[in-house]
C-alpha atoms as a PDB file:
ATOM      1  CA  UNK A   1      22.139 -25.825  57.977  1.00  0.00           C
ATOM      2  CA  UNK A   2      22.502 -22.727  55.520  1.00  0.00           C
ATOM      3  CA  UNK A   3      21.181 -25.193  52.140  1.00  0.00           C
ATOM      4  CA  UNK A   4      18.492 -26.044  54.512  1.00  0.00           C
ATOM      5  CA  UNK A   5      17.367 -22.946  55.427  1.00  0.00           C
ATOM      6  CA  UNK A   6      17.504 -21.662  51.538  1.00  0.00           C
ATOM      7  CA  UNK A   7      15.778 -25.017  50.154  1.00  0.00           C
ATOM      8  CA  UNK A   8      12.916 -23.884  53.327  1.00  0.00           C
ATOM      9  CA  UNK A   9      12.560 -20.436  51.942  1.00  0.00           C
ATOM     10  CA  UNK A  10      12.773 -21.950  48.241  1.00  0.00           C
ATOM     11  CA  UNK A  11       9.961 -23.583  48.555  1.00  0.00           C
ATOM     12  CA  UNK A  12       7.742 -21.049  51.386  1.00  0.00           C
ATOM     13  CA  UNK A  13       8.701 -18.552  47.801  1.00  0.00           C
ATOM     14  CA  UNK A  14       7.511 -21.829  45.643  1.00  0.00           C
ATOM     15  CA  UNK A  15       4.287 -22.174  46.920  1.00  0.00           C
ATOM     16  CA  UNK A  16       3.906 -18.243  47.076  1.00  0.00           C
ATOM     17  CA  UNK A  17       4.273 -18.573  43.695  1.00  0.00           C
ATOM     18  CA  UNK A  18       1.393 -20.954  43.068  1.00  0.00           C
ATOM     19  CA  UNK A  19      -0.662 -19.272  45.594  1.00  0.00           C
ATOM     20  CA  UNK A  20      -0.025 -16.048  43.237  1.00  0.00           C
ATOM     21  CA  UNK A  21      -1.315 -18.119  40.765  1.00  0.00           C
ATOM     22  CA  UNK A  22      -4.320 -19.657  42.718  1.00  0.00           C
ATOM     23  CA  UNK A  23      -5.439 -15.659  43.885  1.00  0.00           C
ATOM     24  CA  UNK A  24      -5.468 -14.597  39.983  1.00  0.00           C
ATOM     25  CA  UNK A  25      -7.546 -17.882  39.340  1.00  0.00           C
ATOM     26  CA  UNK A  26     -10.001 -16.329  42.187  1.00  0.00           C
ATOM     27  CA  UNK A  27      -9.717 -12.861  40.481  1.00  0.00           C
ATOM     28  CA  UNK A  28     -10.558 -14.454  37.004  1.00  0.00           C
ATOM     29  CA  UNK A  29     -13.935 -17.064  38.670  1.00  0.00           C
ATOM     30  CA  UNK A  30     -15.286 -14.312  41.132  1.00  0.00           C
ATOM     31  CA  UNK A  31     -14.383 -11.009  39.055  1.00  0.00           C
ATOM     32  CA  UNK A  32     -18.164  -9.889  39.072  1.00  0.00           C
ATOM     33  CA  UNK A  33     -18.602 -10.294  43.046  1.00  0.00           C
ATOM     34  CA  UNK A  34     -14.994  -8.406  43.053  1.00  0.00           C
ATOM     35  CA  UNK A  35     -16.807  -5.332  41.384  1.00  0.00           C
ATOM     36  CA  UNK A  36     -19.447  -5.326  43.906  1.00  0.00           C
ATOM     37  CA  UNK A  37     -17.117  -5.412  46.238  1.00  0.00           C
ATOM     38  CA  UNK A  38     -14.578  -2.813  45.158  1.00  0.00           C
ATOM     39  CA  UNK A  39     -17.648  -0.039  44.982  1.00  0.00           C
ATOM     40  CA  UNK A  40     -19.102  -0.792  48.275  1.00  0.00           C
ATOM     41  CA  UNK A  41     -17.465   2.073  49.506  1.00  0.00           C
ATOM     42  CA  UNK A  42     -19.273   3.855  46.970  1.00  0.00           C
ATOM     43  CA  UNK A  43     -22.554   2.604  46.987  1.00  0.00           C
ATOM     44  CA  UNK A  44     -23.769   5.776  44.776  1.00  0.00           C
ATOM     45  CA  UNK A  45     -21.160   5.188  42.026  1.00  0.00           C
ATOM     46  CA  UNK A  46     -22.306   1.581  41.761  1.00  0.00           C
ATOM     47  CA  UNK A  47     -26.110   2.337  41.419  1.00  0.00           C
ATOM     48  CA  UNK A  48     -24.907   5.346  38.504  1.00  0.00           C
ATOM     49  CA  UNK A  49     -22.572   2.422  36.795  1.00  0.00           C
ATOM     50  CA  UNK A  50     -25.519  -0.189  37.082  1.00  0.00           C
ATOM     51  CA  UNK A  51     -28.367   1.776  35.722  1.00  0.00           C
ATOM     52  CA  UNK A  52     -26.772   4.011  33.709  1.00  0.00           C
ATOM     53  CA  UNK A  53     -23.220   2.934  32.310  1.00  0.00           C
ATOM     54  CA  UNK A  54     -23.745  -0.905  31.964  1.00  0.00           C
ATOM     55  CA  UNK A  55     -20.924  -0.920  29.520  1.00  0.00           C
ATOM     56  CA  UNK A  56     -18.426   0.738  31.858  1.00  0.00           C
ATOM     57  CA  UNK A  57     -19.008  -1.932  33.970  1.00  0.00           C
ATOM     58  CA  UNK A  58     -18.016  -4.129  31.700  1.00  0.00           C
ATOM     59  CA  UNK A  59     -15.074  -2.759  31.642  1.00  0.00           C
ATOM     60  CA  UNK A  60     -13.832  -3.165  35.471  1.00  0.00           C
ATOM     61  CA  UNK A  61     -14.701  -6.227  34.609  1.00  0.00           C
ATOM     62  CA  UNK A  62     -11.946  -6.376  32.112  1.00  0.00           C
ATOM     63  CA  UNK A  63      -9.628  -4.559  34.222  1.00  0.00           C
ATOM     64  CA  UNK A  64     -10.096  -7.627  37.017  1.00  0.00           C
ATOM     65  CA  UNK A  65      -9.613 -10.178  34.431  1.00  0.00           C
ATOM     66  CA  UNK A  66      -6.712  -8.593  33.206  1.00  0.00           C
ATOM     67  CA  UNK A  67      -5.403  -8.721  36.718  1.00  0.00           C
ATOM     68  CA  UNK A  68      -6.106 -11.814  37.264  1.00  0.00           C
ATOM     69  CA  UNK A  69      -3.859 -13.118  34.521  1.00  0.00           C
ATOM     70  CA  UNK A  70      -1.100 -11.125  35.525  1.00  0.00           C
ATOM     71  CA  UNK A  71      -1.447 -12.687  38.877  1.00  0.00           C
ATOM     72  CA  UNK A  72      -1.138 -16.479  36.997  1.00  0.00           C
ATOM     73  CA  UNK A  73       2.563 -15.241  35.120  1.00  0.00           C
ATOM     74  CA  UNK A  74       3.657 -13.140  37.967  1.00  0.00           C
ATOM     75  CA  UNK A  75       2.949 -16.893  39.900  1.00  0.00           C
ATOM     76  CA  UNK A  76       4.934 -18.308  37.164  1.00  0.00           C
ATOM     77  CA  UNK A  77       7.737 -16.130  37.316  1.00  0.00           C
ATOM     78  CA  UNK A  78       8.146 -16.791  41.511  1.00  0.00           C
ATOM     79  CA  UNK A  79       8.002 -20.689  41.143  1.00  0.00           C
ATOM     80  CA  UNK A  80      10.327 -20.514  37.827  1.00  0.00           C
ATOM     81  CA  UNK A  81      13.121 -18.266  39.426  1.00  0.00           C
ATOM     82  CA  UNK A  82      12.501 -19.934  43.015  1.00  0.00           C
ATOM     83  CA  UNK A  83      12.961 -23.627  41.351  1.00  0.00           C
ATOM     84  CA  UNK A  84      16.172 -22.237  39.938  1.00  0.00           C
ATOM     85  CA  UNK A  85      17.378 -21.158  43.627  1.00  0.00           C
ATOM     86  CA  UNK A  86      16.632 -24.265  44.711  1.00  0.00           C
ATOM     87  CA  UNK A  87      18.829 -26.054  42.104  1.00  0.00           C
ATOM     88  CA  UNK A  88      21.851 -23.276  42.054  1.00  0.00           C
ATOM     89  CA  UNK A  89      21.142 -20.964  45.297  1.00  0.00           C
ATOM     90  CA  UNK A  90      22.137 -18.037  42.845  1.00  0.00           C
ATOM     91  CA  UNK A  91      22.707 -14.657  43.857  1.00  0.00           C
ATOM     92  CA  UNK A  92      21.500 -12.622  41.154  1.00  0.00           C
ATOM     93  CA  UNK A  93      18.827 -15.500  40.981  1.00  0.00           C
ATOM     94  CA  UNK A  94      17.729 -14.377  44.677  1.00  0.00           C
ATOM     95  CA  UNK A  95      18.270 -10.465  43.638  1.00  0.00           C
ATOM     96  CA  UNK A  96      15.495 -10.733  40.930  1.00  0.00           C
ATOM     97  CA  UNK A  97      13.265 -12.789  42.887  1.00  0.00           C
ATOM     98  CA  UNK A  98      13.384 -10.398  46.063  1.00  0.00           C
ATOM     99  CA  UNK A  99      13.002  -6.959  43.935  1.00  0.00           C
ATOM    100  CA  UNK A 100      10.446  -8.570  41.591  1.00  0.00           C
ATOM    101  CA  UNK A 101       8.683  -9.996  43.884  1.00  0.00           C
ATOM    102  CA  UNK A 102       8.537  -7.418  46.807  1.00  0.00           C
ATOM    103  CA  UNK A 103       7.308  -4.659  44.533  1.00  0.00           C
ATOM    104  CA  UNK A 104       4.591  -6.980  42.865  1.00  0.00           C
ATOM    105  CA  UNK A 105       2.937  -8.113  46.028  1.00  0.00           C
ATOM    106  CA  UNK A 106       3.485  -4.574  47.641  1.00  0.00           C
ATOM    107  CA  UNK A 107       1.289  -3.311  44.626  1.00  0.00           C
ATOM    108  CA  UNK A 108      -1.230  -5.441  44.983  1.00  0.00           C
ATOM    109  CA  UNK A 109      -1.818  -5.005  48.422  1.00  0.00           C
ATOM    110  CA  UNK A 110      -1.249  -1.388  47.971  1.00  0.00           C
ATOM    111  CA  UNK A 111      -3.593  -1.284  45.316  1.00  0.00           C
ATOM    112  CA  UNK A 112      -6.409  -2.985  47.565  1.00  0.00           C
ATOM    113  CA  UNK A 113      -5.683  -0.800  50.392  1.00  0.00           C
ATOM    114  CA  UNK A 114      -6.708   2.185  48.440  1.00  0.00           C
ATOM    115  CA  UNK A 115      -9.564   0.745  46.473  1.00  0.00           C
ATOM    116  CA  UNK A 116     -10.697  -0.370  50.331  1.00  0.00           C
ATOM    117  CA  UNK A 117     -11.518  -4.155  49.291  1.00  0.00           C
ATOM    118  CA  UNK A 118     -11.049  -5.399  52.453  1.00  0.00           C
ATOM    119  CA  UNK A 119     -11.051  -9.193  51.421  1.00  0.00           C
ATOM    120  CA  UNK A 120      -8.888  -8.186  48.343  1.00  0.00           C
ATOM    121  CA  UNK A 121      -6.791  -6.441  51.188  1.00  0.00           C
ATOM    122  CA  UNK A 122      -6.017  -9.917  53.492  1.00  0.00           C
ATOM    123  CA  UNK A 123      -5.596 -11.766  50.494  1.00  0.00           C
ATOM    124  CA  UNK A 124      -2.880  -9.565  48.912  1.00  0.00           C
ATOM    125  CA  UNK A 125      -1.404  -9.253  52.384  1.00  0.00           C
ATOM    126  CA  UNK A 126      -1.238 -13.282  52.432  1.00  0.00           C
ATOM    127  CA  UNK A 127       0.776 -13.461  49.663  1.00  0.00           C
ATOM    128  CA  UNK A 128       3.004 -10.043  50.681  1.00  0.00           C
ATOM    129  CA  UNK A 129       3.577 -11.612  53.949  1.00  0.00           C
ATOM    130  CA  UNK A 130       4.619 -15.241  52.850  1.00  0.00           C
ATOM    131  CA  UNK A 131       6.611 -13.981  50.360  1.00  0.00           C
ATOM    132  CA  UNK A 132       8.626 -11.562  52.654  1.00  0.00           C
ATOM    133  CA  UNK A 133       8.855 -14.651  55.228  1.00  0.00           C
ATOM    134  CA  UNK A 134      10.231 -16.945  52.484  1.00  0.00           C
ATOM    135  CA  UNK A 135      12.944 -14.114  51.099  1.00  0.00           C
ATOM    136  CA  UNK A 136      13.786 -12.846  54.458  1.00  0.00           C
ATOM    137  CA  UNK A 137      15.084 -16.480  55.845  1.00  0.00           C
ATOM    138  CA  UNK A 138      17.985 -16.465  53.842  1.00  0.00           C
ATOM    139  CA  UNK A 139      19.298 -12.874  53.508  1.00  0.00           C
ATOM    140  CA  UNK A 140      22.121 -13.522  55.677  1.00  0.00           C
ATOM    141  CA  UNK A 141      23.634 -16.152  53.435  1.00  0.00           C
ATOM    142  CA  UNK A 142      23.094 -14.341  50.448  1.00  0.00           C
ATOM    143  CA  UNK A 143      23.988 -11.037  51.432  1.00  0.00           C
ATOM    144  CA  UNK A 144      27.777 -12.449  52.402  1.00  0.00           C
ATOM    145  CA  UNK A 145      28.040 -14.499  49.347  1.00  0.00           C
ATOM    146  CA  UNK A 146      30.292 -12.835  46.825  1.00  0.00           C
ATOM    147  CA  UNK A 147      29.296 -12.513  43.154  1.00  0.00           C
ATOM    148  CA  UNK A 148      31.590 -14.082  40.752  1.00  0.00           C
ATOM    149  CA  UNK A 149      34.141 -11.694  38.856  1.00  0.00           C
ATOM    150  CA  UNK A 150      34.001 -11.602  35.179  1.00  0.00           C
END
């Protein structure tokens, strides 16, 4: 029952990973609408930064593409190191995953919350909350384990 619950939260982490992946992907396509979106709070801002400062623009612009590749390797990392707790159901393996991957997604969503993107907001919060559902099933096993002596 416990390598069934840790191959279930493997893979709930696994296809975090590759939605991690898919929301940088959505970052990279719709980075433009993103801007609009991150200064609608700010609707002054965005006419000063249209009219005036094209080339600042340009550079949120950047900044979100930027992003959105981080999001594709951070994706990369989760399905590498949760395809390798699958196979092994290593501690450290776990540790790394859970630490890595709770501060990342807590980030992000942070991030949003404070920029007040509200569709960058449930999309981060998607990903936080899957992610926290998929490490959270097995703590129990892996917080009894021991770790080898060396």
């Amino acid at each position: 029952m416990r390598l069934r619950l840790i191959n279930i939260s493997s893979l709930i982490t696994l296809y975090n990973g590759i939605y991690a992946m898919a929301f940088g992907i959505f970052m990279i396509i719709f980075s433009r609408f993103l801007i609009k979106k991150y200064f609608e709070p700010f609707p002054e801002i965005w006419e000063i930064l249209v009219k005036k400062w094209i080339r600042d623009l340009s550079q949120y612009h950047l900044i979100l593409i930027y992003t959105g590749f981080l999001l594709i390797s951070f994706g990369i990392f989760i399905i590498y190191l949760s395809a390798f707790i699958m196979k092994r159901k290593d501690n450290l393996a776990w540790a790394v995953l859970f630490f890595g991957g709770l501060i990342g997604w807590a980030s992000i969503f942070v991030v949003n919350i404070l920029a007040k993107n509200f569709i960058m907001i449930v999309l981060s919060f998607l990903g936080w909350a899957s992610f926290i559902i998929g490490m959270v099933i097995p703590i129990k096993y892996y917080l009894q384990k021991g770790y080898p002596k060396f």
